[in-house]
Protein backbone atom coordinates (compact mmCIF):
# COMPACT_ATOMS: atom_id res chain seq x y z
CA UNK A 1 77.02 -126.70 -103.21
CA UNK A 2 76.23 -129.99 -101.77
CA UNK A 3 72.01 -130.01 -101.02
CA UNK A 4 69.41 -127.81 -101.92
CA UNK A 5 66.23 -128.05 -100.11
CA UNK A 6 63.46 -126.55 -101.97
CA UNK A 7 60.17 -126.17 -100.21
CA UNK A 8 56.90 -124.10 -101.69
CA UNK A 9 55.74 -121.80 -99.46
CA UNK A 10 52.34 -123.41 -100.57
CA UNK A 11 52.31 -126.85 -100.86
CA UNK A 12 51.86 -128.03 -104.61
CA UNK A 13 53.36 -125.19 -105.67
CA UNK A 14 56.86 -124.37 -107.56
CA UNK A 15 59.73 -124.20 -105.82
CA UNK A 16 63.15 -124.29 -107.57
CA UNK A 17 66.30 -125.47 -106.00
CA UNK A 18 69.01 -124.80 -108.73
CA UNK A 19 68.80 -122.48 -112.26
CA UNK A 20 71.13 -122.76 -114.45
CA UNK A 21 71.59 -120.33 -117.18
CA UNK A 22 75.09 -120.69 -118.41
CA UNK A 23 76.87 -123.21 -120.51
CA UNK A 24 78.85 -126.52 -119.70
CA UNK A 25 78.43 -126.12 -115.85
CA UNK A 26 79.08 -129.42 -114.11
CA UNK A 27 77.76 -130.87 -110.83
CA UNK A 28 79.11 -133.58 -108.80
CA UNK A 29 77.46 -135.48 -105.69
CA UNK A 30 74.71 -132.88 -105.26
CA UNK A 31 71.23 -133.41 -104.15
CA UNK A 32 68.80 -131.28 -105.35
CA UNK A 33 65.15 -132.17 -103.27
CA UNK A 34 62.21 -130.54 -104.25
CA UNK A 35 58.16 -131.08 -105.60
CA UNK A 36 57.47 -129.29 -108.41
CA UNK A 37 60.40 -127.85 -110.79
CA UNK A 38 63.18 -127.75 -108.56
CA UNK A 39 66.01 -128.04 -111.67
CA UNK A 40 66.02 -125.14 -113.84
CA UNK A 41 68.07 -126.70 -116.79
CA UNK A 42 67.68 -123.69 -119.18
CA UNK A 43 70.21 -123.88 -121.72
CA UNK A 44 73.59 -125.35 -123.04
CA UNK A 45 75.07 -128.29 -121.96
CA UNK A 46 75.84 -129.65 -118.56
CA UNK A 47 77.02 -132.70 -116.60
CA UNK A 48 75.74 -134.13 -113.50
CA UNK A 49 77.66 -137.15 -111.66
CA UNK A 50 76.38 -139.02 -108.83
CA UNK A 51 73.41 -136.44 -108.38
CA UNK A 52 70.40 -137.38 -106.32
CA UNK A 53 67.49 -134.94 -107.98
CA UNK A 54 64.06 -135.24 -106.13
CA UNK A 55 60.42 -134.14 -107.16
CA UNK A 56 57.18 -134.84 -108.17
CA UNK A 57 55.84 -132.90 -111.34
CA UNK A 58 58.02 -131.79 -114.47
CA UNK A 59 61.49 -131.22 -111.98
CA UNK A 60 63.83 -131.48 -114.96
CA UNK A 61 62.60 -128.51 -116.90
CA UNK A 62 64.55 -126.47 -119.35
CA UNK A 63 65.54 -126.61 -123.06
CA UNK A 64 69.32 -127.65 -121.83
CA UNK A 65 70.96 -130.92 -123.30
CA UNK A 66 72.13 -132.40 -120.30
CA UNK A 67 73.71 -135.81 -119.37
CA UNK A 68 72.73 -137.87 -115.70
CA UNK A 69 75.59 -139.97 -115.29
CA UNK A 70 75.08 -142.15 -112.14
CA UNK A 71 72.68 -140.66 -110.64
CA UNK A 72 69.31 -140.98 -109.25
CA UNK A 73 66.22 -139.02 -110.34
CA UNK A 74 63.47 -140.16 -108.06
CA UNK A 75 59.83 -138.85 -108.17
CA UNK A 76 58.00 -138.60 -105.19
CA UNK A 77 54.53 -138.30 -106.92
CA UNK A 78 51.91 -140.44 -105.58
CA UNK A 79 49.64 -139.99 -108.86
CA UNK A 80 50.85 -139.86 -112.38
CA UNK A 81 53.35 -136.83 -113.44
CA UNK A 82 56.36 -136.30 -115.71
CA UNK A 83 59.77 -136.47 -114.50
CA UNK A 84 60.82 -133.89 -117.36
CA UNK A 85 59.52 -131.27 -119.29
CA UNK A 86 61.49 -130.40 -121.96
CA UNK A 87 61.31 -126.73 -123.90
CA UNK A 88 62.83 -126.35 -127.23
């Protein structure tokens, strides 16, 4: 998988690019680009390396413990939002 381009069918809406339910998955050079929750991080643990993740309202969602290494998380929000929301 290299990009994932999540769109909403209605804008504002959810739209997820990647869900990931498994443990110790790893991701390298992937760009996820999406709005509102486009990465799923569910459970276990996971690696992403030079990842480019896009969106504008909680789009790192999941109760996974995950580690960003080098890459960009970018919000595209032009109000206030969260970058993650985080489930225990």
């Amino acid at each position: 998988m290299k990009a994932v381009d999540a769109r909403p069918r209605v804008p504002g809406m959810q739209a997820m690019a990647l869900s990931i339910n498994g443990d110790k998955a790893m991701f390298y050079n992937v760009r996820l680009l999406g709005a509102q929750d486009p990465l799923m991080d569910l459970f276990g643990t996971h690696y992403f390396n030079q990842c480019y993740i896009q969106g504008s309202i909680d789009f790192i969602f999941g109760g996974a413990r995950s580690i960003y290494q080098g890459c960009v998380i970018e919000s595209i929000v032009t109000t206030s939002g969260a970058i993650a929301a985080h489930r225990i």
